[in-house]
PDB file of N, CA and C in Angstrom:
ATOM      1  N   UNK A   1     -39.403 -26.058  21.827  1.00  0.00           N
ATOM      2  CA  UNK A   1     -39.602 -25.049  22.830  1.00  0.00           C
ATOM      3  C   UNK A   1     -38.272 -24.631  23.467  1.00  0.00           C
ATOM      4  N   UNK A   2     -37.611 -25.411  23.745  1.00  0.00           N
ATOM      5  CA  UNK A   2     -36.424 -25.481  24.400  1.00  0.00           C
ATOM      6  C   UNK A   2     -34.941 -24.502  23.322  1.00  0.00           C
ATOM      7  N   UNK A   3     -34.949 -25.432  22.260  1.00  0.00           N
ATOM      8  CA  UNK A   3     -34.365 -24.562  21.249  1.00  0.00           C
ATOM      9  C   UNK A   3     -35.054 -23.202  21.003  1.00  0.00           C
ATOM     10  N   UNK A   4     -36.493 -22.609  20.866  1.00  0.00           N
ATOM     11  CA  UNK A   4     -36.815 -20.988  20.687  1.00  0.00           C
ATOM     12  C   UNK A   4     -36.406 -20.144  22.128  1.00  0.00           C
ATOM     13  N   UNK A   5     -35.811 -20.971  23.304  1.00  0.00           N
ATOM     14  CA  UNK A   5     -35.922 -19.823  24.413  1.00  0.00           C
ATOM     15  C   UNK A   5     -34.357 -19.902  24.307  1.00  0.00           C
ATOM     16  N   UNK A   6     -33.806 -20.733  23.850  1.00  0.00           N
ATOM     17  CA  UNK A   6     -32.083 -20.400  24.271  1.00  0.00           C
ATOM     18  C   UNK A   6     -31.488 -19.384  22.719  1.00  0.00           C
ATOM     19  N   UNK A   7     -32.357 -19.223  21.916  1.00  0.00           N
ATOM     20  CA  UNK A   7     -31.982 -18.502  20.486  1.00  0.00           C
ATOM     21  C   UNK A   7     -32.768 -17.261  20.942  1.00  0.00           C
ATOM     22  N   UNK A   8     -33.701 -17.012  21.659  1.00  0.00           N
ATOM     23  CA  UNK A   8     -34.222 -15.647  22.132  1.00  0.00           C
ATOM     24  C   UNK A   8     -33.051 -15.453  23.370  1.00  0.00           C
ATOM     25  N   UNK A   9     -33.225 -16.005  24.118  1.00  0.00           N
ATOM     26  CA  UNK A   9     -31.727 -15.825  24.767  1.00  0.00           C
ATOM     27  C   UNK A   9     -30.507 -15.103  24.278  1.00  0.00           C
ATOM     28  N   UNK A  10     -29.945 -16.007  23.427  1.00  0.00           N
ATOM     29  CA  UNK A  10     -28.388 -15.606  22.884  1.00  0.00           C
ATOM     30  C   UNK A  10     -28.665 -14.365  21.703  1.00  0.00           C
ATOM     31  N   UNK A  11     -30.258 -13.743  21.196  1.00  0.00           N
ATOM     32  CA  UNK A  11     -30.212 -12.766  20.810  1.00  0.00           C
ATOM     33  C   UNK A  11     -30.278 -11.666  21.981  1.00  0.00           C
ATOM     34  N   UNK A  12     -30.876 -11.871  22.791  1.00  0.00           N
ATOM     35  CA  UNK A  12     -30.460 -10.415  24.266  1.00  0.00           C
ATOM     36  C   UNK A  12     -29.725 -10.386  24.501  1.00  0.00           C
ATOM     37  N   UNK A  13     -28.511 -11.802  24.712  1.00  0.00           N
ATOM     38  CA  UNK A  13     -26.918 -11.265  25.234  1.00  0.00           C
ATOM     39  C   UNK A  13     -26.362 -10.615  23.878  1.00  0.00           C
ATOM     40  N   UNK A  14     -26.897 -10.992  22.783  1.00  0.00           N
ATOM     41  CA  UNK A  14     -25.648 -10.039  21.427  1.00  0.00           C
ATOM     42  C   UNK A  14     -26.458  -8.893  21.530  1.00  0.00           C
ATOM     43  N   UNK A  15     -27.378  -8.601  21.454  1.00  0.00           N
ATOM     44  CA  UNK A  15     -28.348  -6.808  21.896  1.00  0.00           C
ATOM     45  C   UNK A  15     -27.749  -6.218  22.994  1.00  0.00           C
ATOM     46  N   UNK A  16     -27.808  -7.026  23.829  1.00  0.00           N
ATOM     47  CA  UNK A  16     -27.178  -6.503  24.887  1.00  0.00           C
ATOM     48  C   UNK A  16     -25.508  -5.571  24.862  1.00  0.00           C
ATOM     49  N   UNK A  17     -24.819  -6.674  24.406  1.00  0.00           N
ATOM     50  CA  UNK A  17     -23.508  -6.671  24.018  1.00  0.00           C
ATOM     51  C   UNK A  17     -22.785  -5.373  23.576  1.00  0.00           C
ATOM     52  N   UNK A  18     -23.677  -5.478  22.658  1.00  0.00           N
ATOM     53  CA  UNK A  18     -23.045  -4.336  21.201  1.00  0.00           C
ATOM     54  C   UNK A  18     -23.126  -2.966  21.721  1.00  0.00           C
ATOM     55  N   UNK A  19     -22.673  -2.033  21.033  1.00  0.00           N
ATOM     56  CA  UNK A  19     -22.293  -0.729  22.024  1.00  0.00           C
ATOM     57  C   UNK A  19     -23.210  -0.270  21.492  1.00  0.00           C
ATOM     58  N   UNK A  20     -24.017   1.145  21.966  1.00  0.00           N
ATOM     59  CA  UNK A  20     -25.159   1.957  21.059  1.00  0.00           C
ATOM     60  C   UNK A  20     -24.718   2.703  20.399  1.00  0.00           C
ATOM     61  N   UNK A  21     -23.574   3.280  20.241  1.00  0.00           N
ATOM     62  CA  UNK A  21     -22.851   4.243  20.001  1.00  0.00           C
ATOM     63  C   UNK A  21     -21.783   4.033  19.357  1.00  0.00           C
ATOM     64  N   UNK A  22     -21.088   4.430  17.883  1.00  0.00           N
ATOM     65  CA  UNK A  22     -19.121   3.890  18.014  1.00  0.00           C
ATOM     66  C   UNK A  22     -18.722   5.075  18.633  1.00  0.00           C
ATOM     67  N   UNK A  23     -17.769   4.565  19.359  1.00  0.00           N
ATOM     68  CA  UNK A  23     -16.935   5.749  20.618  1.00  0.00           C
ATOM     69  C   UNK A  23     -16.196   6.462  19.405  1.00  0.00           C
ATOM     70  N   UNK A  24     -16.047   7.448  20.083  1.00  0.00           N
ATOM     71  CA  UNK A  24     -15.123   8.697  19.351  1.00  0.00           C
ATOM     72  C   UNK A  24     -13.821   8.580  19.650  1.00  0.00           C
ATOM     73  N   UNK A  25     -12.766   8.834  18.418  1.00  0.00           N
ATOM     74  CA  UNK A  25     -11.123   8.368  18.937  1.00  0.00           C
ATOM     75  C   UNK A  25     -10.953   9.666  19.913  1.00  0.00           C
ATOM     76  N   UNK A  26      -9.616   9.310  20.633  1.00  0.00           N
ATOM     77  CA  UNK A  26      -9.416   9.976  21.633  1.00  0.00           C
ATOM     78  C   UNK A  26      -8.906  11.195  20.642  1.00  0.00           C
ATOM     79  N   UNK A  27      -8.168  12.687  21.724  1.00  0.00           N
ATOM     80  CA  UNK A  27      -7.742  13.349  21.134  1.00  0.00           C
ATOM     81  C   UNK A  27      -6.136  13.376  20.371  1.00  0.00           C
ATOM     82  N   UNK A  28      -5.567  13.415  19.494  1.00  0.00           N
ATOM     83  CA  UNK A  28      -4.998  12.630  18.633  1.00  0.00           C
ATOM     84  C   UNK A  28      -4.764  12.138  18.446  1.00  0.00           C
ATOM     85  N   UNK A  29      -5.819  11.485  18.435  1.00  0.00           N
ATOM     86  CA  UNK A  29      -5.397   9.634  17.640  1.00  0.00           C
ATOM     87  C   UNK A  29      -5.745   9.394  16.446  1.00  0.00           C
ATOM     88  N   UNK A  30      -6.837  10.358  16.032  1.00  0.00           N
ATOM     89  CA  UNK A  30      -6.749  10.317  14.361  1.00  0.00           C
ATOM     90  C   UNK A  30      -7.152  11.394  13.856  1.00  0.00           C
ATOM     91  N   UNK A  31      -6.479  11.195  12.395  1.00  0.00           N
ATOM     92  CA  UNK A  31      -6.791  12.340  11.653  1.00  0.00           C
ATOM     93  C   UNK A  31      -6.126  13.856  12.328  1.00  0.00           C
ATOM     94  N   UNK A  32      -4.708  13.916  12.825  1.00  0.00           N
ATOM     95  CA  UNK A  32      -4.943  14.653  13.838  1.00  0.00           C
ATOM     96  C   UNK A  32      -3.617  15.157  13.271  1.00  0.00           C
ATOM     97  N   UNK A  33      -3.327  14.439  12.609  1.00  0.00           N
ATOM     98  CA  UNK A  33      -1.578  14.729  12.166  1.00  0.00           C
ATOM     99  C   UNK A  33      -1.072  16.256  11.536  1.00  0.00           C
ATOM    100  N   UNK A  34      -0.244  16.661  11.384  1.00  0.00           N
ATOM    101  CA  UNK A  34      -0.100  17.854  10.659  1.00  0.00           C
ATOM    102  C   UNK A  34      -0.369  17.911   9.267  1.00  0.00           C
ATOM    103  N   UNK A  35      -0.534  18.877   8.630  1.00  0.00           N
ATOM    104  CA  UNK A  35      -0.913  18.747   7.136  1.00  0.00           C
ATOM    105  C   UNK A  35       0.352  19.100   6.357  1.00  0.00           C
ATOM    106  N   UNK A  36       1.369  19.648   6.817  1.00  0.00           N
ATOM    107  CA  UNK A  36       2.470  19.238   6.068  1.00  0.00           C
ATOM    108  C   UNK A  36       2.879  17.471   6.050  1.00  0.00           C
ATOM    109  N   UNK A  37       3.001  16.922   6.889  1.00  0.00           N
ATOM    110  CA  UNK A  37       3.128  15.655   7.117  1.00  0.00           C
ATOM    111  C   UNK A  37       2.029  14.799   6.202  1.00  0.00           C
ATOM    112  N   UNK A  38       0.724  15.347   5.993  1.00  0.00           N
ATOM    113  CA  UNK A  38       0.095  14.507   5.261  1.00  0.00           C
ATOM    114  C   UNK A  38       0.552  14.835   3.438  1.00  0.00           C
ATOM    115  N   UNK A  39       0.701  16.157   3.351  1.00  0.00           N
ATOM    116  CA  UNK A  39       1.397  16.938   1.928  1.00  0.00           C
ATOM    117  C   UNK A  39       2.526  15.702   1.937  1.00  0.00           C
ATOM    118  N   UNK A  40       3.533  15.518   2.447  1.00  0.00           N
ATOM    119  CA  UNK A  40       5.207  14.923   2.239  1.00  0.00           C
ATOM    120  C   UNK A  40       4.536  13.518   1.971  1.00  0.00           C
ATOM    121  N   UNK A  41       3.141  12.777   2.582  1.00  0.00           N
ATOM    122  CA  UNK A  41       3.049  11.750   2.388  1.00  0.00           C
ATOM    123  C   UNK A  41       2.604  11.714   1.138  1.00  0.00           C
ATOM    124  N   UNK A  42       1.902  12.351   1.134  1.00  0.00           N
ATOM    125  CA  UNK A  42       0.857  12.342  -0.218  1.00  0.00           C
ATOM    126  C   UNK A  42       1.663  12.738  -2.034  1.00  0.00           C
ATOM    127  N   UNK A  43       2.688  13.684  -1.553  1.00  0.00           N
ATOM    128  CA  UNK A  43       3.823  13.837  -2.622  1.00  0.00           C
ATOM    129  C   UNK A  43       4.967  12.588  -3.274  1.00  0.00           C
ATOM    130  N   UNK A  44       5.187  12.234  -1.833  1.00  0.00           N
ATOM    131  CA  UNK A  44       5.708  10.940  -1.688  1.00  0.00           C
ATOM    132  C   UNK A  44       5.159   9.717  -2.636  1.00  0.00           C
ATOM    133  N   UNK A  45       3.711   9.617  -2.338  1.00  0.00           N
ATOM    134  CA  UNK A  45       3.273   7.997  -3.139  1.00  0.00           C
ATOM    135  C   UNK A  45       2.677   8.634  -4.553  1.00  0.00           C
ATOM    136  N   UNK A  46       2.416   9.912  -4.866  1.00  0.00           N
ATOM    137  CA  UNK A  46       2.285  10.281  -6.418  1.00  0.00           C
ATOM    138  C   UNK A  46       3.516  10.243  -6.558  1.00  0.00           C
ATOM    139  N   UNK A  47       5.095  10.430  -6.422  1.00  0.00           N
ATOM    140  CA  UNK A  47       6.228  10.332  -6.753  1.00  0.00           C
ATOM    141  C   UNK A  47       6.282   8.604  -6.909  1.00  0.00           C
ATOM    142  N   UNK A  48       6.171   8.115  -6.048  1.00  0.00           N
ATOM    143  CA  UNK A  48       6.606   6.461  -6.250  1.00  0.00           C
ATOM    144  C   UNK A  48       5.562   6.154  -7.640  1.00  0.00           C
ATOM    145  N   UNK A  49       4.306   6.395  -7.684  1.00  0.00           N
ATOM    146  CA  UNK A  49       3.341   5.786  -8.785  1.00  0.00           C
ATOM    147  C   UNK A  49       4.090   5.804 -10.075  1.00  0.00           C
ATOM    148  N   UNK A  50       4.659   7.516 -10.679  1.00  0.00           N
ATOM    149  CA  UNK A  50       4.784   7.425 -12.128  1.00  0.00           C
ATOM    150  C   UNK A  50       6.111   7.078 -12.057  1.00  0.00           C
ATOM    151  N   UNK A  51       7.230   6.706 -10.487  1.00  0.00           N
ATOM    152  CA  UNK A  51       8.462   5.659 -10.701  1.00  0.00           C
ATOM    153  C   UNK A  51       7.998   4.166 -11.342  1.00  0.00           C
ATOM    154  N   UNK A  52       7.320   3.496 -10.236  1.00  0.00           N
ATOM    155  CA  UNK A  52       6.792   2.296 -10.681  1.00  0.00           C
ATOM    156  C   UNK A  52       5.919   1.977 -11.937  1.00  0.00           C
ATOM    157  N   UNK A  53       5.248   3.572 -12.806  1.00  0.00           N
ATOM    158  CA  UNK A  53       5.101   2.502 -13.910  1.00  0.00           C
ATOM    159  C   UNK A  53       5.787   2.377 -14.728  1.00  0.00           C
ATOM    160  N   UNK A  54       6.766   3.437 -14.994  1.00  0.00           N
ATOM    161  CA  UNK A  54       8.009   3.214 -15.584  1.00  0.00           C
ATOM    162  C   UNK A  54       8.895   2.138 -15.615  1.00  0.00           C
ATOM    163  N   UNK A  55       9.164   2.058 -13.945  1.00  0.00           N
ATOM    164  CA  UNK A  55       9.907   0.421 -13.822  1.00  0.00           C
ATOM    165  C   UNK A  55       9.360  -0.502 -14.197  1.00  0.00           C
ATOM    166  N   UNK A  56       7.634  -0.411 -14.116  1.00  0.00           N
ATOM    167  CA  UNK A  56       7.259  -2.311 -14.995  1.00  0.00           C
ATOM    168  C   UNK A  56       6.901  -1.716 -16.431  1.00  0.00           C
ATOM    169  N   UNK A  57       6.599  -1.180 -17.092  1.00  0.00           N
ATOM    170  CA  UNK A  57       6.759  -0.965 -18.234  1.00  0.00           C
ATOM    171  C   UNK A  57       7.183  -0.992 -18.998  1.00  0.00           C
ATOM    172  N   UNK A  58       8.824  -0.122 -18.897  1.00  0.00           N
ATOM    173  CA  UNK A  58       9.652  -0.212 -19.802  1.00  0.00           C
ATOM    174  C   UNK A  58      10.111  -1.619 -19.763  1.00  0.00           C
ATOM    175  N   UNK A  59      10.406  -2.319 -18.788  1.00  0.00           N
ATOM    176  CA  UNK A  59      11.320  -3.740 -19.289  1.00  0.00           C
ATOM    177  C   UNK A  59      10.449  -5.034 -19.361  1.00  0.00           C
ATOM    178  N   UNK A  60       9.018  -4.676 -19.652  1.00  0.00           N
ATOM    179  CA  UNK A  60       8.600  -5.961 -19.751  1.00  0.00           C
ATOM    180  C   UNK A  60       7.922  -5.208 -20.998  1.00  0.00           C
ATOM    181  N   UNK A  61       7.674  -3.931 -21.622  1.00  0.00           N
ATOM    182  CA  UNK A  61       7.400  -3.766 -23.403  1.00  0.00           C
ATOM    183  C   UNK A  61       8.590  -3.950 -23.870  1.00  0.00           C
ATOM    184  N   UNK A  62       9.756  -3.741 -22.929  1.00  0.00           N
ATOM    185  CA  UNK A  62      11.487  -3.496 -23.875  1.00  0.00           C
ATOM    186  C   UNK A  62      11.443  -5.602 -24.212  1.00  0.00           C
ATOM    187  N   UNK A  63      11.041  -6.358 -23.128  1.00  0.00           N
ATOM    188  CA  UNK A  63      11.209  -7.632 -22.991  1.00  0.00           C
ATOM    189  C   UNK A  63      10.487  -8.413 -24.398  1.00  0.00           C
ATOM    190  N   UNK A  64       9.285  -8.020 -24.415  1.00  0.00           N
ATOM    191  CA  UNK A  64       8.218  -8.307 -25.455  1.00  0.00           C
ATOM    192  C   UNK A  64       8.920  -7.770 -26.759  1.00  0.00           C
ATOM    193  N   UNK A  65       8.896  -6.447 -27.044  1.00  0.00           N
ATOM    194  CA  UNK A  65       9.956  -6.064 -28.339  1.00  0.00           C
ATOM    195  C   UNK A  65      10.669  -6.800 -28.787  1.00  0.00           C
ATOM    196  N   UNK A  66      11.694  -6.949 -27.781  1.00  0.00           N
ATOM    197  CA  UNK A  66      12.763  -7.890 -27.946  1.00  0.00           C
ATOM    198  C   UNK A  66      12.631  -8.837 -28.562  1.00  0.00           C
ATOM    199  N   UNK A  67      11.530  -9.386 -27.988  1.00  0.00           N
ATOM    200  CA  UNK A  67      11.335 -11.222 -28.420  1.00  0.00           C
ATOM    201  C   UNK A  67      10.969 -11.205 -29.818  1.00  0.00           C
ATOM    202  N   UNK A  68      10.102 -10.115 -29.791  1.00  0.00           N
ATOM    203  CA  UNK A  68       9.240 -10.116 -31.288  1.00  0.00           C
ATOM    204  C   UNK A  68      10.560 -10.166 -32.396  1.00  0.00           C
ATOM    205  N   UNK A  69      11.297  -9.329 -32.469  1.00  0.00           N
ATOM    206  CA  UNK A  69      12.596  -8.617 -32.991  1.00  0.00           C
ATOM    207  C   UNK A  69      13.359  -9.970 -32.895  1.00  0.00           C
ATOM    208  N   UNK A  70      13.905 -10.797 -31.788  1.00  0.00           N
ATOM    209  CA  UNK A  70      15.109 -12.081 -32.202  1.00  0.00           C
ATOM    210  C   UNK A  70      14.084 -13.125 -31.824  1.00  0.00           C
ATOM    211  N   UNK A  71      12.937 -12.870 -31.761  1.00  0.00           N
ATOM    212  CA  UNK A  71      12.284 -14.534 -32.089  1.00  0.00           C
ATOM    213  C   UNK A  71      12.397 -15.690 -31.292  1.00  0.00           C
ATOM    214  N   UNK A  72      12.816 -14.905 -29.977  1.00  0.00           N
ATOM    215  CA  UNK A  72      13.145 -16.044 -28.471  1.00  0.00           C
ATOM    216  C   UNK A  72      12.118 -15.446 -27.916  1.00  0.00           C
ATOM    217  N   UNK A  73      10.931 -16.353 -28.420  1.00  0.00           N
ATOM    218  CA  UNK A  73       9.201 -16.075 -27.561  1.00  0.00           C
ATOM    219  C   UNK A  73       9.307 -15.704 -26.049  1.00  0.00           C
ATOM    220  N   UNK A  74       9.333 -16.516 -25.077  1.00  0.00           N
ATOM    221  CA  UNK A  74       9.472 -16.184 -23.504  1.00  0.00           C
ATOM    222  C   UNK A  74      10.379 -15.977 -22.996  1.00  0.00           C
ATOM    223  N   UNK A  75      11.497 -15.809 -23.277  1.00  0.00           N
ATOM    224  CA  UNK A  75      12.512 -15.558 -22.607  1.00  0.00           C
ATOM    225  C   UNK A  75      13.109 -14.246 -22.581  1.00  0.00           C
ATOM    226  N   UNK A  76      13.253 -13.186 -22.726  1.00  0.00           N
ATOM    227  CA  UNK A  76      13.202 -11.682 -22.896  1.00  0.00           C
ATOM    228  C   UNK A  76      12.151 -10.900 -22.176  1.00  0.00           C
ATOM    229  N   UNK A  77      10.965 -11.417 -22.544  1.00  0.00           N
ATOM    230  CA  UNK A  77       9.995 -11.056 -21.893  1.00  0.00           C
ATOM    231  C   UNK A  77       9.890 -11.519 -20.373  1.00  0.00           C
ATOM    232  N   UNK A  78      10.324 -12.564 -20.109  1.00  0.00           N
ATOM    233  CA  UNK A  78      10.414 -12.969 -18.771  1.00  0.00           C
ATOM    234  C   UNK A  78      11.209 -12.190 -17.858  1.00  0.00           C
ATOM    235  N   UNK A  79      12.693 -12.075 -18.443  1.00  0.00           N
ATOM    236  CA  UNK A  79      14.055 -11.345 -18.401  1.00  0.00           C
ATOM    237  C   UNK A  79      13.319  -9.861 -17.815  1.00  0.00           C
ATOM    238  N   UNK A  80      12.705  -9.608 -18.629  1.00  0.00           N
ATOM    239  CA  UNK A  80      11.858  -8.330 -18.159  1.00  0.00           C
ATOM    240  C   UNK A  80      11.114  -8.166 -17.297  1.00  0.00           C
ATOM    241  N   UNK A  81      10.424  -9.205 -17.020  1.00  0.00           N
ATOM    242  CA  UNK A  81       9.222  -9.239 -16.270  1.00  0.00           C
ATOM    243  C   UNK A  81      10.161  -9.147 -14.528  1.00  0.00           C
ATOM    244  N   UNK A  82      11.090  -9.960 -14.455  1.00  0.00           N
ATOM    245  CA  UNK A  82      12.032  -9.995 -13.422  1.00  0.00           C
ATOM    246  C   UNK A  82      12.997  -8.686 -12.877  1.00  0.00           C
ATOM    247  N   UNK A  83      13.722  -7.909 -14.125  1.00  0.00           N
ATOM    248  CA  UNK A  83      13.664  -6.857 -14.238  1.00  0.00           C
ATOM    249  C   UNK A  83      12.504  -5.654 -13.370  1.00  0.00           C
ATOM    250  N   UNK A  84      11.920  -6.071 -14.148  1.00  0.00           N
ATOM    251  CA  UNK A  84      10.447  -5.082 -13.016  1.00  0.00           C
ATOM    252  C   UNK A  84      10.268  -5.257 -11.971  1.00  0.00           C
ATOM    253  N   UNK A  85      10.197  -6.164 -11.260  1.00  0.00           N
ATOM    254  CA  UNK A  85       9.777  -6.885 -10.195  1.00  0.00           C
ATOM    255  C   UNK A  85      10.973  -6.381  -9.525  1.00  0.00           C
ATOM    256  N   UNK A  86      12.073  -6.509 -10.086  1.00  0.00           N
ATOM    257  CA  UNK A  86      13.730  -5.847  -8.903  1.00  0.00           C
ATOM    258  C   UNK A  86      13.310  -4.458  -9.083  1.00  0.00           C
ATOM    259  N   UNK A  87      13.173  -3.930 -10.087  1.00  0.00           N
ATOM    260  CA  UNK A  87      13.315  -2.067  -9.919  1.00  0.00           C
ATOM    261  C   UNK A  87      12.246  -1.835  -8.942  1.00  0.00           C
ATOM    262  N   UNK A  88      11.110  -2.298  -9.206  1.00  0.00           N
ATOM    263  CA  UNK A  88       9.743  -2.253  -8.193  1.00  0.00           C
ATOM    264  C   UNK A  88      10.342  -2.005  -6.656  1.00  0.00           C
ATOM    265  N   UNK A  89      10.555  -3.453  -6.342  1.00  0.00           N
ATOM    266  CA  UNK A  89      11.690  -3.355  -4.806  1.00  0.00           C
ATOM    267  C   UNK A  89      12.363  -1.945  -4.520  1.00  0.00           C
ATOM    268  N   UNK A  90      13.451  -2.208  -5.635  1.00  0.00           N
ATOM    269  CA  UNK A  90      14.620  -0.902  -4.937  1.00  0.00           C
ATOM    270  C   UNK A  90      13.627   0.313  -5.668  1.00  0.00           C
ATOM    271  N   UNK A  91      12.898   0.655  -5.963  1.00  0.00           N
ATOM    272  CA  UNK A  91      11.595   1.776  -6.262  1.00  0.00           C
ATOM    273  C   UNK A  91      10.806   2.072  -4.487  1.00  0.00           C
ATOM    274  N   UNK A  92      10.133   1.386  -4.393  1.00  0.00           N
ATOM    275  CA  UNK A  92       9.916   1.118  -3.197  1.00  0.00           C
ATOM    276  C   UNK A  92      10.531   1.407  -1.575  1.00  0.00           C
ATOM    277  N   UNK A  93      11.569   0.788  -1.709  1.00  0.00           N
ATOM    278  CA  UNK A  93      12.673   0.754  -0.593  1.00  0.00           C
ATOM    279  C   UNK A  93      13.232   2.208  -0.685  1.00  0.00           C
ATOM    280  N   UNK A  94      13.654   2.679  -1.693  1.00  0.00           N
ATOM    281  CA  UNK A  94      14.206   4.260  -1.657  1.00  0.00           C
ATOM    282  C   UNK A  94      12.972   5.318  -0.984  1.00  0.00           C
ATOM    283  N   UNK A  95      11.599   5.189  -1.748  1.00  0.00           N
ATOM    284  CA  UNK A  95      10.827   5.988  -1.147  1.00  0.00           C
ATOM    285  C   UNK A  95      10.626   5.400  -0.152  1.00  0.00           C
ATOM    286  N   UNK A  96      10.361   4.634   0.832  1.00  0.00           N
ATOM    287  CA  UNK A  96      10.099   4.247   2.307  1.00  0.00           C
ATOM    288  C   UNK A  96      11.194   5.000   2.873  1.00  0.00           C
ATOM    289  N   UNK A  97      12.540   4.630   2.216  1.00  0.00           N
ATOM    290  CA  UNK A  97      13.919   5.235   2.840  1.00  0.00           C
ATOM    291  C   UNK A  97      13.612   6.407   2.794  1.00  0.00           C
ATOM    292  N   UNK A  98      13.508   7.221   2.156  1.00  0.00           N
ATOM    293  CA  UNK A  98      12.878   8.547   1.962  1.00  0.00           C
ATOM    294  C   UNK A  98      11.988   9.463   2.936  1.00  0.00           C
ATOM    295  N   UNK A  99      10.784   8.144   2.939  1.00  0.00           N
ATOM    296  CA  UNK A  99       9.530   8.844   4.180  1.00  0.00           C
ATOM    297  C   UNK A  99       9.782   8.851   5.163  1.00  0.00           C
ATOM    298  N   UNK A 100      10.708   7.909   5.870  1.00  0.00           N
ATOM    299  CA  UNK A 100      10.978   7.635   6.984  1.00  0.00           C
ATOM    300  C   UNK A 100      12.097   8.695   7.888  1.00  0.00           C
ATOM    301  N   UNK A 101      12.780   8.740   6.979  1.00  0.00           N
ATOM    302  CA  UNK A 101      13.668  10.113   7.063  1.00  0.00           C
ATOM    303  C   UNK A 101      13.548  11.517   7.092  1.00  0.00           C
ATOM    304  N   UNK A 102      12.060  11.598   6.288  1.00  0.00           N
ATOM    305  CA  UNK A 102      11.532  13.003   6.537  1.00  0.00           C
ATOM    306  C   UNK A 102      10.690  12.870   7.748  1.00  0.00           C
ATOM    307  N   UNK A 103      10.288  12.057   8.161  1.00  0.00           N
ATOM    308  CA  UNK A 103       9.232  11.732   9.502  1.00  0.00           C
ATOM    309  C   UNK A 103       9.841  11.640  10.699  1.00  0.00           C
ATOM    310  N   UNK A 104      11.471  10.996  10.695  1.00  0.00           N
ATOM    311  CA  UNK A 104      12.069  10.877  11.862  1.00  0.00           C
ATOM    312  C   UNK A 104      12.716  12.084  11.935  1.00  0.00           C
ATOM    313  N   UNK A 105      13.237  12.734  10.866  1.00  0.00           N
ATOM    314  CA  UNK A 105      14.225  13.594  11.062  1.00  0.00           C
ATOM    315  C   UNK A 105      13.398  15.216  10.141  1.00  0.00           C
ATOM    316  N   UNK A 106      12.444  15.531  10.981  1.00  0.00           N
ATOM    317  CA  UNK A 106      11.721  16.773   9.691  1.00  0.00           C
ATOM    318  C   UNK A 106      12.887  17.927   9.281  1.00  0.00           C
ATOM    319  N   UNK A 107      13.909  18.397  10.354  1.00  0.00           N
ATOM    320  CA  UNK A 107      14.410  19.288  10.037  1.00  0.00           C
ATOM    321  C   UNK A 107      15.363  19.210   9.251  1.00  0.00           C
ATOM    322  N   UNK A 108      15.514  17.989   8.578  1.00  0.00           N
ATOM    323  CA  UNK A 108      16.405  17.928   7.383  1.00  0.00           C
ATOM    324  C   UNK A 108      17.044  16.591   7.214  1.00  0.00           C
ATOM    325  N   UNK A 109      18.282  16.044   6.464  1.00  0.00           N
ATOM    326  CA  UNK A 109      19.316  15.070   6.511  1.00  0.00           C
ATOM    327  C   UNK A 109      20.066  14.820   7.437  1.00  0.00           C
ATOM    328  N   UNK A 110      20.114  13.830   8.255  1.00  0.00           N
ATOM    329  CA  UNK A 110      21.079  13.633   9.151  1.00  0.00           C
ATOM    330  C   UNK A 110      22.677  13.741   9.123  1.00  0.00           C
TER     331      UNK A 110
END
């Protein structure tokens, strides 16, 4: 008895609790941004995509080739795999460098 009134209980305080409604964001707080700004973003990460598959691609099929070709099983391919993983980074880091610069500074290069 004791346990069904404190579990009917702690379901009215979470009923209670919960909002009836989700509040609406304030006025620009979302979705609110300019649409050139969303264009530069959106140009931006289709530009980084066909960088990055290039960067893991080429040096971890160039890595695999390799091996097949001088017959040093993992090690080329690894060579590569590491390879990717650095271009990835400085892939990355340039376009951030990039966005950030068109976002802080729209009217051009500093």
């Amino acid at each position: 008895m004791l346990y069904r009134e404190k579990t009917d209980n702690l379901k009215e305080m979470i009923k209670d609790s919960a909002p009836k409604v989700t509040p609406k964001p304030a006025e620009g707080e979302a979705s609110k941004g300019k649409k050139s700004d969303r264009l530069i973003f959106i140009s931006s990460v289709m530009d980084m995509t066909w960088q990055l598959a290039l960067v893991f691609l080429i040096p971890i099929i160039g890595g695999y080739k390799l091996d097949e070709h001088f017959k040093t099983s993992p090690l080329l391919f690894i060579v590569g795999c590491v390879l990717a993983i650095a271009g990835s980074f400085a892939v990355m880091r340039r376009i951030l460098r990039q966005l950030n610069q068109s976002f802080t500074h729209p009217e051009g290069k500093k």
